[in-house]
C-alpha atoms as a PDB file:
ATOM      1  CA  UNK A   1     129.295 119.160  73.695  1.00  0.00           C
ATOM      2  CA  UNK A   2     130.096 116.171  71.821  1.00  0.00           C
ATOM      3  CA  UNK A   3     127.099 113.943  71.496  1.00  0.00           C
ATOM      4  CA  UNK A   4     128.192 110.004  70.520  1.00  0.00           C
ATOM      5  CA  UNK A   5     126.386 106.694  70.125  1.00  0.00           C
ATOM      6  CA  UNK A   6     128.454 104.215  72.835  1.00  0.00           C
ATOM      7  CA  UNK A   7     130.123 100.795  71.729  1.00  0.00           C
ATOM      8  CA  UNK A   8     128.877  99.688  74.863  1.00  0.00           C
ATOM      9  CA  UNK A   9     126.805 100.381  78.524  1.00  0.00           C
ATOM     10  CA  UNK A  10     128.086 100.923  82.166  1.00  0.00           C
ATOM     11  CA  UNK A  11     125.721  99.128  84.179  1.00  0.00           C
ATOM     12  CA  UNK A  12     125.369 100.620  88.094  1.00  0.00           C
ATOM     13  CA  UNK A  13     123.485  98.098  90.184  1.00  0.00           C
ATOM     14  CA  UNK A  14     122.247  98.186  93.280  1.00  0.00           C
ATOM     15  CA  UNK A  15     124.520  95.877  94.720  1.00  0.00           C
ATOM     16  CA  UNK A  16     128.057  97.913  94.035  1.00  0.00           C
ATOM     17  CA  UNK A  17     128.787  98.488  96.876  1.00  0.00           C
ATOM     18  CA  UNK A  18     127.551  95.225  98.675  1.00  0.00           C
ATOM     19  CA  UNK A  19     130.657  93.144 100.408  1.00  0.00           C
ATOM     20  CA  UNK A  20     128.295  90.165 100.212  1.00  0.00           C
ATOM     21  CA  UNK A  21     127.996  89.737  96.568  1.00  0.00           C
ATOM     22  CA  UNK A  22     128.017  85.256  96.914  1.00  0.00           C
ATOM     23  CA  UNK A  23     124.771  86.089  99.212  1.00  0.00           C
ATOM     24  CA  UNK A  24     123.320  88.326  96.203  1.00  0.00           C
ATOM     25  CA  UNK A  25     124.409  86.046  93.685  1.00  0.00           C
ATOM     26  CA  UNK A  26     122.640  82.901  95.239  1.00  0.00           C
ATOM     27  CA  UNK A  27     119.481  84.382  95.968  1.00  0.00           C
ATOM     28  CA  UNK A  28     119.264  85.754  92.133  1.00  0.00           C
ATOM     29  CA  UNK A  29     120.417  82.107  91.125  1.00  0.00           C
ATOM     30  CA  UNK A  30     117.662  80.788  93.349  1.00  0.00           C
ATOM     31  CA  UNK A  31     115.243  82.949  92.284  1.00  0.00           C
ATOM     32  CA  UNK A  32     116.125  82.447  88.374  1.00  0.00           C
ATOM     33  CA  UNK A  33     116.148  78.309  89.046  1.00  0.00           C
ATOM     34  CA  UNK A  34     112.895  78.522  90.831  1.00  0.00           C
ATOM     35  CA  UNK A  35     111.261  80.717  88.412  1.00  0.00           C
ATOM     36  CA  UNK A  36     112.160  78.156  85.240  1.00  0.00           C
ATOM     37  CA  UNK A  37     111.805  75.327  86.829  1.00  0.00           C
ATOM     38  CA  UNK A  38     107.960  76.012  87.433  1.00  0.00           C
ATOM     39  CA  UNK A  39     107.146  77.705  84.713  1.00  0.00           C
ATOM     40  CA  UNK A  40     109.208  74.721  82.285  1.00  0.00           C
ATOM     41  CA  UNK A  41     106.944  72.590  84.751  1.00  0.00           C
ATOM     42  CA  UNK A  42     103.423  74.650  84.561  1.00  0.00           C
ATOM     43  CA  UNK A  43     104.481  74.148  80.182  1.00  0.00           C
ATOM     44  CA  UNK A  44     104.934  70.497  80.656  1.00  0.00           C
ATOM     45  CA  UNK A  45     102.302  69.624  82.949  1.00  0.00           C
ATOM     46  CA  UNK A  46      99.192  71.129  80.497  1.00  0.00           C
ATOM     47  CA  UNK A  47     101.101  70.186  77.265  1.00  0.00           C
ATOM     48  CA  UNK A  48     100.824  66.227  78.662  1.00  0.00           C
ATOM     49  CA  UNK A  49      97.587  67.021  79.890  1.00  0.00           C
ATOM     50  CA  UNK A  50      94.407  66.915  77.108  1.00  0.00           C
ATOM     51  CA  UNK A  51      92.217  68.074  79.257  1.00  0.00           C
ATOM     52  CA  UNK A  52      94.014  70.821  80.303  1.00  0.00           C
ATOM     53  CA  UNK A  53      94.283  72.255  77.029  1.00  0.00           C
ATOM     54  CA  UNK A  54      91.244  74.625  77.601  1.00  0.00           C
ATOM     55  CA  UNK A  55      91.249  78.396  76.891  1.00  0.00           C
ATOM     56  CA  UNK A  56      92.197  79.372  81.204  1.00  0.00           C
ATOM     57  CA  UNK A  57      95.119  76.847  80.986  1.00  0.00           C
ATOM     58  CA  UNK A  58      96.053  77.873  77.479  1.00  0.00           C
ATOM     59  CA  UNK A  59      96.617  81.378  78.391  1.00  0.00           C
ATOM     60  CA  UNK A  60      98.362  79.826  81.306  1.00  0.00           C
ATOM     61  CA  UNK A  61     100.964  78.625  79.512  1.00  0.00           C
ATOM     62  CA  UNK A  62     101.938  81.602  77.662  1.00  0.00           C
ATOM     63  CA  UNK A  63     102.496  83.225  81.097  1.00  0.00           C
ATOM     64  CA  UNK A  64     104.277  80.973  81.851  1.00  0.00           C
ATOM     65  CA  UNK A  65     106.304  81.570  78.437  1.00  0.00           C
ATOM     66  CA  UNK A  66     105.920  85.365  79.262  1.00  0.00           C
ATOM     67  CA  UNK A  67     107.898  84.719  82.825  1.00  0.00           C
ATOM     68  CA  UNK A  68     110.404  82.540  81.288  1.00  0.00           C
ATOM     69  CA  UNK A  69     111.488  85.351  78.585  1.00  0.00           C
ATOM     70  CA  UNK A  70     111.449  87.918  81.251  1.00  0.00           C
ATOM     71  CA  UNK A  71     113.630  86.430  84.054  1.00  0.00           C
ATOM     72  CA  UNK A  72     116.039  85.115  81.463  1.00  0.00           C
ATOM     73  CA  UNK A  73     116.893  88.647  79.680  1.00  0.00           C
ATOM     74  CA  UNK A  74     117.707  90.090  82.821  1.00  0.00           C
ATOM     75  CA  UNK A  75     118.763  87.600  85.523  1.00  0.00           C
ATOM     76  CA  UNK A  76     121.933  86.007  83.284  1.00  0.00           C
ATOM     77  CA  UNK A  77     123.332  88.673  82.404  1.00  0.00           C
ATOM     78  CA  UNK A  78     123.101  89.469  86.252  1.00  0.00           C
ATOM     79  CA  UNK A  79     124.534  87.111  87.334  1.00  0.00           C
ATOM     80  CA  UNK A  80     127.663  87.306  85.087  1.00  0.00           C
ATOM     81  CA  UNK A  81     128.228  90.486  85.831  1.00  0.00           C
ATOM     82  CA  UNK A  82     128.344  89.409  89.698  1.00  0.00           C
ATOM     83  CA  UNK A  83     130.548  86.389  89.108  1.00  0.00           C
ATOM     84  CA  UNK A  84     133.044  88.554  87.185  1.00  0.00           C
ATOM     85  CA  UNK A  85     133.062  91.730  88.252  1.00  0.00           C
ATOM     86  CA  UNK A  86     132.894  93.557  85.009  1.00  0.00           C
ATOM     87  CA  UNK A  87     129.821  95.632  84.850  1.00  0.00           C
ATOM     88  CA  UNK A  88     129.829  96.127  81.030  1.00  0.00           C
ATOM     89  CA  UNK A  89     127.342  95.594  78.422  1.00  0.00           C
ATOM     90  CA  UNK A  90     127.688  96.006  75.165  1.00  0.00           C
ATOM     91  CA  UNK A  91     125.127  97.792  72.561  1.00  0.00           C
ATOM     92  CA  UNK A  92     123.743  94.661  71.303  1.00  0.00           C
ATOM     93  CA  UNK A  93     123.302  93.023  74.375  1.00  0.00           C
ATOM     94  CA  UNK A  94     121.814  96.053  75.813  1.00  0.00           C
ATOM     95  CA  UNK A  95     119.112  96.686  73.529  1.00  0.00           C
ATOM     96  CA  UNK A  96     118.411  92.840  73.021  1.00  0.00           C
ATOM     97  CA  UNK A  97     117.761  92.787  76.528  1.00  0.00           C
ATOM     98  CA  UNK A  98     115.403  96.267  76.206  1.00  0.00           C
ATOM     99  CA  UNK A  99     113.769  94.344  73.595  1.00  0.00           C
ATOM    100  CA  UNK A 100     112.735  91.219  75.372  1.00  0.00           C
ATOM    101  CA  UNK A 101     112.494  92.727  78.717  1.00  0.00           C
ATOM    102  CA  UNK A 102     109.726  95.299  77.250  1.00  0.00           C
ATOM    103  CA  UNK A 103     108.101  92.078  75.045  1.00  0.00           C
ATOM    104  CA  UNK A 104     107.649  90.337  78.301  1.00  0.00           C
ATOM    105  CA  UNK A 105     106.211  93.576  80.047  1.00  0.00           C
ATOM    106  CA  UNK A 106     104.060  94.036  77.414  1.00  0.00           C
ATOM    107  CA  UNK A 107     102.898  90.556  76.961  1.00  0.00           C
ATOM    108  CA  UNK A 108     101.678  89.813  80.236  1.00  0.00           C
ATOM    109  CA  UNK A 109      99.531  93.190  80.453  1.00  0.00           C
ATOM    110  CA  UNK A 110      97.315  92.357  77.786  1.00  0.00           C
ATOM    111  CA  UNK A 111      97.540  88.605  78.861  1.00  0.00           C
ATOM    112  CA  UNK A 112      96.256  89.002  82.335  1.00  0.00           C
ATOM    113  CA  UNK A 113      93.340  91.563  80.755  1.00  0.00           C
ATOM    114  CA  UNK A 114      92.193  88.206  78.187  1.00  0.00           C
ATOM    115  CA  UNK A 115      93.172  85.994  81.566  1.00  0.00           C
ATOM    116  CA  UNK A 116      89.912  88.403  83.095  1.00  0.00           C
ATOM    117  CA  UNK A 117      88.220  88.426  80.363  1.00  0.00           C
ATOM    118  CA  UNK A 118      87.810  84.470  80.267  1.00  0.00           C
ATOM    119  CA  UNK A 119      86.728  84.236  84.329  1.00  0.00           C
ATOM    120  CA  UNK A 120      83.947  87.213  83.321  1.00  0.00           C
ATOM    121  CA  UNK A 121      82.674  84.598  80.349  1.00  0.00           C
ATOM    122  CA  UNK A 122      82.814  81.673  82.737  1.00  0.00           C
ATOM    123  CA  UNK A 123      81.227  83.458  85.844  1.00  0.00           C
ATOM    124  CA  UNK A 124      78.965  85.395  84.296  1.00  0.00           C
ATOM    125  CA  UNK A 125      78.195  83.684  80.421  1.00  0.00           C
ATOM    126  CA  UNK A 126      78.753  80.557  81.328  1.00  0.00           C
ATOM    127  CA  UNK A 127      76.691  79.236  78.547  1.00  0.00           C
ATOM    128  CA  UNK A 128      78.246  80.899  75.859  1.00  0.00           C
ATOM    129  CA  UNK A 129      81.843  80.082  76.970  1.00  0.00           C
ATOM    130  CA  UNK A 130      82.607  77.540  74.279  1.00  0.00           C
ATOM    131  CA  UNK A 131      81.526  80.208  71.912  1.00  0.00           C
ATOM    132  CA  UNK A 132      82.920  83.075  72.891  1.00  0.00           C
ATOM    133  CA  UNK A 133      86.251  81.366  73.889  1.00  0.00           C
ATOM    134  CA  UNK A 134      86.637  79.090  71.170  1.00  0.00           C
ATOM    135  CA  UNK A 135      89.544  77.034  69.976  1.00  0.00           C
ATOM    136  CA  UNK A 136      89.819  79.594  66.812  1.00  0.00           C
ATOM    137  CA  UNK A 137      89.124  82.524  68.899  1.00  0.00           C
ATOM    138  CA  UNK A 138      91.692  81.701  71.881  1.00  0.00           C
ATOM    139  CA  UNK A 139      94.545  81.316  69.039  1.00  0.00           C
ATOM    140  CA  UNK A 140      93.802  84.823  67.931  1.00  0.00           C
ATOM    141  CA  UNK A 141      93.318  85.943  70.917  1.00  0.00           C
ATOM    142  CA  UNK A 142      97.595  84.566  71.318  1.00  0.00           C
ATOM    143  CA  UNK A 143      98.163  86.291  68.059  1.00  0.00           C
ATOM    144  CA  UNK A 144      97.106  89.344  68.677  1.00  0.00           C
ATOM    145  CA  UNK A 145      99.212  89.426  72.140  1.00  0.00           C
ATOM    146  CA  UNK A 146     102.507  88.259  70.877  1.00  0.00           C
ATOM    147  CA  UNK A 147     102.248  90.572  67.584  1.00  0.00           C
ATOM    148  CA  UNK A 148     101.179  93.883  69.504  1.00  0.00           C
ATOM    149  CA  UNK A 149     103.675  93.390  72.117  1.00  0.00           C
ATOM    150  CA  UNK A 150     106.631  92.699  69.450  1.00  0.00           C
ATOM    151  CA  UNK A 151     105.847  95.818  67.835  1.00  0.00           C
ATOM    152  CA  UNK A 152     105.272  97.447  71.239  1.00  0.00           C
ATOM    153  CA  UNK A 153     108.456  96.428  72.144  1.00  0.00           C
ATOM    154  CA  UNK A 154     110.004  97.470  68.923  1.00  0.00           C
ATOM    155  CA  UNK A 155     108.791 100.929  68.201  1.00  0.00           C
ATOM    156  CA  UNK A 156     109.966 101.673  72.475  1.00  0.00           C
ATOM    157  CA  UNK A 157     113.573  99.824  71.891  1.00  0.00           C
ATOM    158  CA  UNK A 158     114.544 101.905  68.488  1.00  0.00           C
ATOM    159  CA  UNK A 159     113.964 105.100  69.389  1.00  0.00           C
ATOM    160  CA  UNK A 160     116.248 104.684  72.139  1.00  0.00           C
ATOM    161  CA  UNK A 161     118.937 102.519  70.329  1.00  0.00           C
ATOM    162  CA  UNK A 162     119.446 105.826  68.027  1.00  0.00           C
ATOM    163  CA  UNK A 163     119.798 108.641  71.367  1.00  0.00           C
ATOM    164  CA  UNK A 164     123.195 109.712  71.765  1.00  0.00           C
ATOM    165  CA  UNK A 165     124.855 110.064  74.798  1.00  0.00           C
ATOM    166  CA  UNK A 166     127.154 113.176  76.598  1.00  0.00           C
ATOM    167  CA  UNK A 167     130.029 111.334  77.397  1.00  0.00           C
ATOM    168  CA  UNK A 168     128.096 108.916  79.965  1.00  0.00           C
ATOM    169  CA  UNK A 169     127.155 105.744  78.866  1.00  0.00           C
ATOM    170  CA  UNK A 170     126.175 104.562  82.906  1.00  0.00           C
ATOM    171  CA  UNK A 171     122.570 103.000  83.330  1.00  0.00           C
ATOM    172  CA  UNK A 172     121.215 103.378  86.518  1.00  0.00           C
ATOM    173  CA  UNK A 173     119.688  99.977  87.260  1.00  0.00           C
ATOM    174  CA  UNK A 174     120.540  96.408  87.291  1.00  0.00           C
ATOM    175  CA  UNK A 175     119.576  96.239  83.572  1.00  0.00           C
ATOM    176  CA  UNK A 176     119.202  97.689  80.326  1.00  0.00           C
ATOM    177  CA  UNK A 177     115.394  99.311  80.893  1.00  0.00           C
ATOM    178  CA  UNK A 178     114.416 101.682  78.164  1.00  0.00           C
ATOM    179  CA  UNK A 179     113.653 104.515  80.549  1.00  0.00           C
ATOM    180  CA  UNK A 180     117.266 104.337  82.201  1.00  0.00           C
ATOM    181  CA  UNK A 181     118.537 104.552  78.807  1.00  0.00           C
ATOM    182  CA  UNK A 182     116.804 107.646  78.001  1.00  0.00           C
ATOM    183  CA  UNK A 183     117.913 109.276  81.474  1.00  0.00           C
ATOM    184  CA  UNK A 184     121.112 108.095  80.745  1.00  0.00           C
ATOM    185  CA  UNK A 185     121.055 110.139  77.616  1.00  0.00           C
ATOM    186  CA  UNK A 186     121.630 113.891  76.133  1.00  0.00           C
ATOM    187  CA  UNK A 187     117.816 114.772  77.009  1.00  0.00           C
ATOM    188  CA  UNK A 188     116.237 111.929  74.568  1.00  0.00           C
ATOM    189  CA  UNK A 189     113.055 113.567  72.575  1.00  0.00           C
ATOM    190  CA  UNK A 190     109.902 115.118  73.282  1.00  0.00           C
ATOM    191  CA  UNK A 191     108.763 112.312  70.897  1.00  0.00           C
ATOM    192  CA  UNK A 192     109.820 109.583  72.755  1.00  0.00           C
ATOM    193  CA  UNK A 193     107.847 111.251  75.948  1.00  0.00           C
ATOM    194  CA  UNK A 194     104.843 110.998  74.063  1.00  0.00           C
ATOM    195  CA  UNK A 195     105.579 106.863  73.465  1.00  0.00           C
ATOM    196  CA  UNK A 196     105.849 106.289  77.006  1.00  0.00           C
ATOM    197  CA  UNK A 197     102.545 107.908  77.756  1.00  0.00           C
ATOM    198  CA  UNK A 198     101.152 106.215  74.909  1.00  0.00           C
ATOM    199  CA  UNK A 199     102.493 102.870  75.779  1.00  0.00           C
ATOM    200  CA  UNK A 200     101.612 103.322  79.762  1.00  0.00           C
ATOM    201  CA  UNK A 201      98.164 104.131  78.513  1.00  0.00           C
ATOM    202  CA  UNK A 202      97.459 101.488  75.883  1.00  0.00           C
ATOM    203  CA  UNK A 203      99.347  98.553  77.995  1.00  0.00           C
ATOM    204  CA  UNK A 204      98.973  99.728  81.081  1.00  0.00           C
ATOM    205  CA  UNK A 205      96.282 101.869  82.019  1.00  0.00           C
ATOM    206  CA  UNK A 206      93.283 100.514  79.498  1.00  0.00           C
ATOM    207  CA  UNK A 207      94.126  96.902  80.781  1.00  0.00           C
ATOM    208  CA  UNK A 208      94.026  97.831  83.908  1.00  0.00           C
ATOM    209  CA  UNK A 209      90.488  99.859  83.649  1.00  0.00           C
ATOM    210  CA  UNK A 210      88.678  96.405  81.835  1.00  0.00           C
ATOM    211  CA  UNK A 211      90.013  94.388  84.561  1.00  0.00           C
ATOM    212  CA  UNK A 212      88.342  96.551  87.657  1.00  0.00           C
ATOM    213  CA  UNK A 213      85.186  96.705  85.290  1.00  0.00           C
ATOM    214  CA  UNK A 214      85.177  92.456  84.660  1.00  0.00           C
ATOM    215  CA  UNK A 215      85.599  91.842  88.454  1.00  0.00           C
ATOM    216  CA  UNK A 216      83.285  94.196  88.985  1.00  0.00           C
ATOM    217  CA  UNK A 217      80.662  92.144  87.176  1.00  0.00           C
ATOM    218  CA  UNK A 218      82.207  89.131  88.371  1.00  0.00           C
ATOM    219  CA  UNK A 219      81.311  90.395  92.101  1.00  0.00           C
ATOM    220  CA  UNK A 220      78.103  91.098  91.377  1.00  0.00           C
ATOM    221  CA  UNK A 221      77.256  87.563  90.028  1.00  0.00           C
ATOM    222  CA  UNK A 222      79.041  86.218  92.873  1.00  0.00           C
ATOM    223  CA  UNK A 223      77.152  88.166  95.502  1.00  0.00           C
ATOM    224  CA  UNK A 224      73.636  86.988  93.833  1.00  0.00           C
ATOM    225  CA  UNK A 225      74.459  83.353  94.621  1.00  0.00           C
ATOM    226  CA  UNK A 226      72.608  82.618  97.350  1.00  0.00           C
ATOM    227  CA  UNK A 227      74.062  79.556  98.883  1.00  0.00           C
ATOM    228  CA  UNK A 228      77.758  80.573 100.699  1.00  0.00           C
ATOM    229  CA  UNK A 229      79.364  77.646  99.120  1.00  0.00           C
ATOM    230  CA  UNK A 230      78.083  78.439  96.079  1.00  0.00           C
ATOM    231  CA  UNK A 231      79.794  81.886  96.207  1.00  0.00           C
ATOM    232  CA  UNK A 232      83.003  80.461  97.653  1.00  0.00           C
ATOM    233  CA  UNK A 233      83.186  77.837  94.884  1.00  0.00           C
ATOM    234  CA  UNK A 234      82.868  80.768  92.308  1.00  0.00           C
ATOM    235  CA  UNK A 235      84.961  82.772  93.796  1.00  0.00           C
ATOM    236  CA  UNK A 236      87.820  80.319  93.830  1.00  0.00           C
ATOM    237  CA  UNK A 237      88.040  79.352  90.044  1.00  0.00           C
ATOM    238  CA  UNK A 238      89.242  83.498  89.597  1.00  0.00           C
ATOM    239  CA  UNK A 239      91.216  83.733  92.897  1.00  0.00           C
ATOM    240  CA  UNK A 240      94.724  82.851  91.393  1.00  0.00           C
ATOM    241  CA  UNK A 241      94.467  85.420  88.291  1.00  0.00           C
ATOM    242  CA  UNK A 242      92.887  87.854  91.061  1.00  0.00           C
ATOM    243  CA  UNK A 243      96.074  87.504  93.383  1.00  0.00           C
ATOM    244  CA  UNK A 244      98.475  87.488  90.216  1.00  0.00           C
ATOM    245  CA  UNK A 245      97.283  90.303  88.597  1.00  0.00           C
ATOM    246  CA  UNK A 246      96.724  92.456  91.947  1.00  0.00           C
ATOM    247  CA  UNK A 247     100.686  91.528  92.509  1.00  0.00           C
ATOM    248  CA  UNK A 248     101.769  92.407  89.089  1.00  0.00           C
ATOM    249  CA  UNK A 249      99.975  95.721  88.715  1.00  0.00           C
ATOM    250  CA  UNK A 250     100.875  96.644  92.138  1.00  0.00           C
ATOM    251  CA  UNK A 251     104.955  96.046  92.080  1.00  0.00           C
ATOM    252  CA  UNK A 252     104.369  97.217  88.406  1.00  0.00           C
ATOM    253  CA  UNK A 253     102.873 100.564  89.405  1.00  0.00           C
ATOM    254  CA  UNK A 254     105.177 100.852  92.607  1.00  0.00           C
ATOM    255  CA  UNK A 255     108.485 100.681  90.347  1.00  0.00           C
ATOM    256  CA  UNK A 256     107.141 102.840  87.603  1.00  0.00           C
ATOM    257  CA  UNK A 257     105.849 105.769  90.686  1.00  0.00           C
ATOM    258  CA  UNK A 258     109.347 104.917  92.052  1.00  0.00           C
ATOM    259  CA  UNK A 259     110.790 106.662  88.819  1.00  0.00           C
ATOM    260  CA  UNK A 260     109.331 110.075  89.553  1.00  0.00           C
ATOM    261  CA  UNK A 261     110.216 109.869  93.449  1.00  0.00           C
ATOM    262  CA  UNK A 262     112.808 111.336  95.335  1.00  0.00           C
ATOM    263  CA  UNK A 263     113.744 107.638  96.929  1.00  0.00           C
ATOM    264  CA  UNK A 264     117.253 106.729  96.704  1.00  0.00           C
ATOM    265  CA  UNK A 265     118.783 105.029  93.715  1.00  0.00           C
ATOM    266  CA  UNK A 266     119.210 101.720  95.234  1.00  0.00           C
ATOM    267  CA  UNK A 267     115.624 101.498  96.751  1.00  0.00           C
ATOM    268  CA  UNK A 268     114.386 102.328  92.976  1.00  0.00           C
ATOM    269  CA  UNK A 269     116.592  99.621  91.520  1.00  0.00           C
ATOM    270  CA  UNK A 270     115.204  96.859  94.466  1.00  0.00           C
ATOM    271  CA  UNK A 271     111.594  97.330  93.665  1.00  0.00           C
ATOM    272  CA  UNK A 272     112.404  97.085  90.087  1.00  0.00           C
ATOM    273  CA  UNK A 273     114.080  93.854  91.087  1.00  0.00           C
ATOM    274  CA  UNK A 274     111.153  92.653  92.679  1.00  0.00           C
ATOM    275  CA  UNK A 275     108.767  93.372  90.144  1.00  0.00           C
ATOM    276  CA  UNK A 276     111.043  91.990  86.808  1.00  0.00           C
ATOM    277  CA  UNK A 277     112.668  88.695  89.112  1.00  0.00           C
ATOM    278  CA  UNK A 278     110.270  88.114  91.693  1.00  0.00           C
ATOM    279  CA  UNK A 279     106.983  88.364  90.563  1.00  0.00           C
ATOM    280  CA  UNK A 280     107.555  86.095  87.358  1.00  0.00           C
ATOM    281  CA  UNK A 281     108.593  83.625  89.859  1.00  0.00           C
ATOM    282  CA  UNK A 282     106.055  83.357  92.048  1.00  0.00           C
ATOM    283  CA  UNK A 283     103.355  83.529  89.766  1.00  0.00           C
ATOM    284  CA  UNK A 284     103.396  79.722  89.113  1.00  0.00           C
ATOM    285  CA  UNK A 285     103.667  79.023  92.421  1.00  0.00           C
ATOM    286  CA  UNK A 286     100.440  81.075  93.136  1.00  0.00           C
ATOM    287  CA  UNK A 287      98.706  79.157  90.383  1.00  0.00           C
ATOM    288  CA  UNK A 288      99.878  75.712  91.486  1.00  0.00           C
ATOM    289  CA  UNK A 289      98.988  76.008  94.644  1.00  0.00           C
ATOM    290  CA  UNK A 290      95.701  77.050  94.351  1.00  0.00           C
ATOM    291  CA  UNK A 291      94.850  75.203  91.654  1.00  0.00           C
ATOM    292  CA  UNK A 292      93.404  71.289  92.083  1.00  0.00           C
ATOM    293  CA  UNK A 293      94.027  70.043  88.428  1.00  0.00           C
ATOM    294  CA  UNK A 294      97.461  71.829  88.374  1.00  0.00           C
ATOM    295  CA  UNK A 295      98.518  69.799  91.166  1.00  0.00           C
ATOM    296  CA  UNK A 296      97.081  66.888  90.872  1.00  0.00           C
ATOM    297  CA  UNK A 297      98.654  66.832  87.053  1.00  0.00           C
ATOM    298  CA  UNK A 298     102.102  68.011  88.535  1.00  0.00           C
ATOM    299  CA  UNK A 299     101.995  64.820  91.323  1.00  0.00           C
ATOM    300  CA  UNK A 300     101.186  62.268  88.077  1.00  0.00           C
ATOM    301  CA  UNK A 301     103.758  63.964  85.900  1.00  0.00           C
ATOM    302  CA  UNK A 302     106.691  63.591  88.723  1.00  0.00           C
ATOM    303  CA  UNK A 303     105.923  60.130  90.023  1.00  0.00           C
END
């Protein structure tokens, strides 16, 4: 069988076979505006704001970054394909968007895990917060994130630049995704097997495990607090991360199971949509709304 590297990718989204392509091209527009727009806003809003700048709002911000990078490698591209009818990617483009897509992913898992890390100092060390959250501390903290993930990001994408293909070059999905790739592929590697489950368990499963043990704790400080607005007031400074990160581990888990299911192609490819469009759009929305200093800056900033 002859095994070649393509030139470029066949991209097979869910939506070939849709008559109502405008409708599905306005809602991904819609979603893509809405997304930037509030996170460009969320950016704008603590970068005028001094004292916003604080470790919660810090992190903040690079979610905000995080969602930006992640809706814009995939929904473009999208959307060009809709408007134009040619579902063809080309190598570069295709692992570029791999690249960022999986920097994103990777980004926000650690992220939200430093994100509940800084409500367990607050709620439960609140007198060694400016310590253990310093200035010096939160910038390494940003490093660390940003570097891991790149070479998270890297060491998934390369591997799978290099597979070689049977004679289909047709990704399964709306998007280049490193695991449609390998399908796609003449049976990829047992090595590459071993990255996934190393990556799923290092970005995905450990994060996940610290952030059920630091709300854990933070429950149990909460529940000591005698008065009931006490508790509600404590409660509230870690509902939005709480609400974010239970959406974002949930879709994320849901599309990932989804993999390994017998469901359709199309329903795989629509809760993939939801969880790399939909969450990173709402997530500023969930933080804005429920957050008094966010909107109160956000009312000053567009008067």
């Amino acid at each position: 069988m002859n095994h070649t590297s393509p030139s470029d990718f066949q991209i097979s989204p869910f939506f070939t076979l849709s008559a109502d392509k405008v409708l599905i091209f306005h809602v991904f527009l819609f979603i893509y505006v809405i997304g930037l727009l509030m996170n460009i806003l969320i950016l704008s809003v603590i970068y005028v704001n001094d004292h916003l700048q604080v470790p919660l709002y810090i992190f903040l911000c690079n979610l905000s970054c995080i969602d930006i990078c992640s809706i814009t490698s995939t929904i473009p591209k999208l959307l060009a394909m809709i408007l134009s009818g040619n579902n063809t990617i080309s190598f570069t483009q295709c692992f570029t968007q791999t690249f960022f897509f999986l920097l994103a992913a990777s980004a926000e898992d650690i992220l939200l895990f430093i994100m509940a890390y800084d409500r367990y100092v607050a709620i439960c060390n609140p007198l060694h917060y400016h310590h253990l959250l310093s200035k010096r501390i939160c910038i390494l903290f940003i490093f660390g994130i940003w570097v891991s993930a790149s070479l998270n990001s890297l060491l998934m994408t390369l591997p799978v630049s290099k597979m070689s293909f049977c004679g289909s070059n047709r990704v399964q999905n709306f998007f280049c995704d490193a695991m449609d790739i390998f399908n796609a592929s003449c049976g990829g590697s047992s090595e590459f097997n071993i990255l996934i489950y190393a990556e799923l368990m290092v970005f995905g499963l450990f994060p996940t495990i610290c952030n059920v043990l630091s709300y854990g704790k933070i429950v149990r400080v909460i529940l000591s607090i005698k008065s009931k607005e006490g508790r509600r007031k404590t409660f509230s400074t870690c509902l939005s991360h709480l609400i974010v990160m239970t959406i974002y581990y949930s879709a994320g888990s849901i599309s990932y199971l989804a993999l390994f299911s017998d469901r359709t192609a199309i329903m795989k490819q629509i809760l993939s949509a939801f969880y790399v469009t939909v969450v990173p759009m709402i997530n500023p929305l969930i933080y804005s709304l429920r957050n008094k200093d966010i909107i109160k800056a956000c009312r000053k900033l567009l008067k």
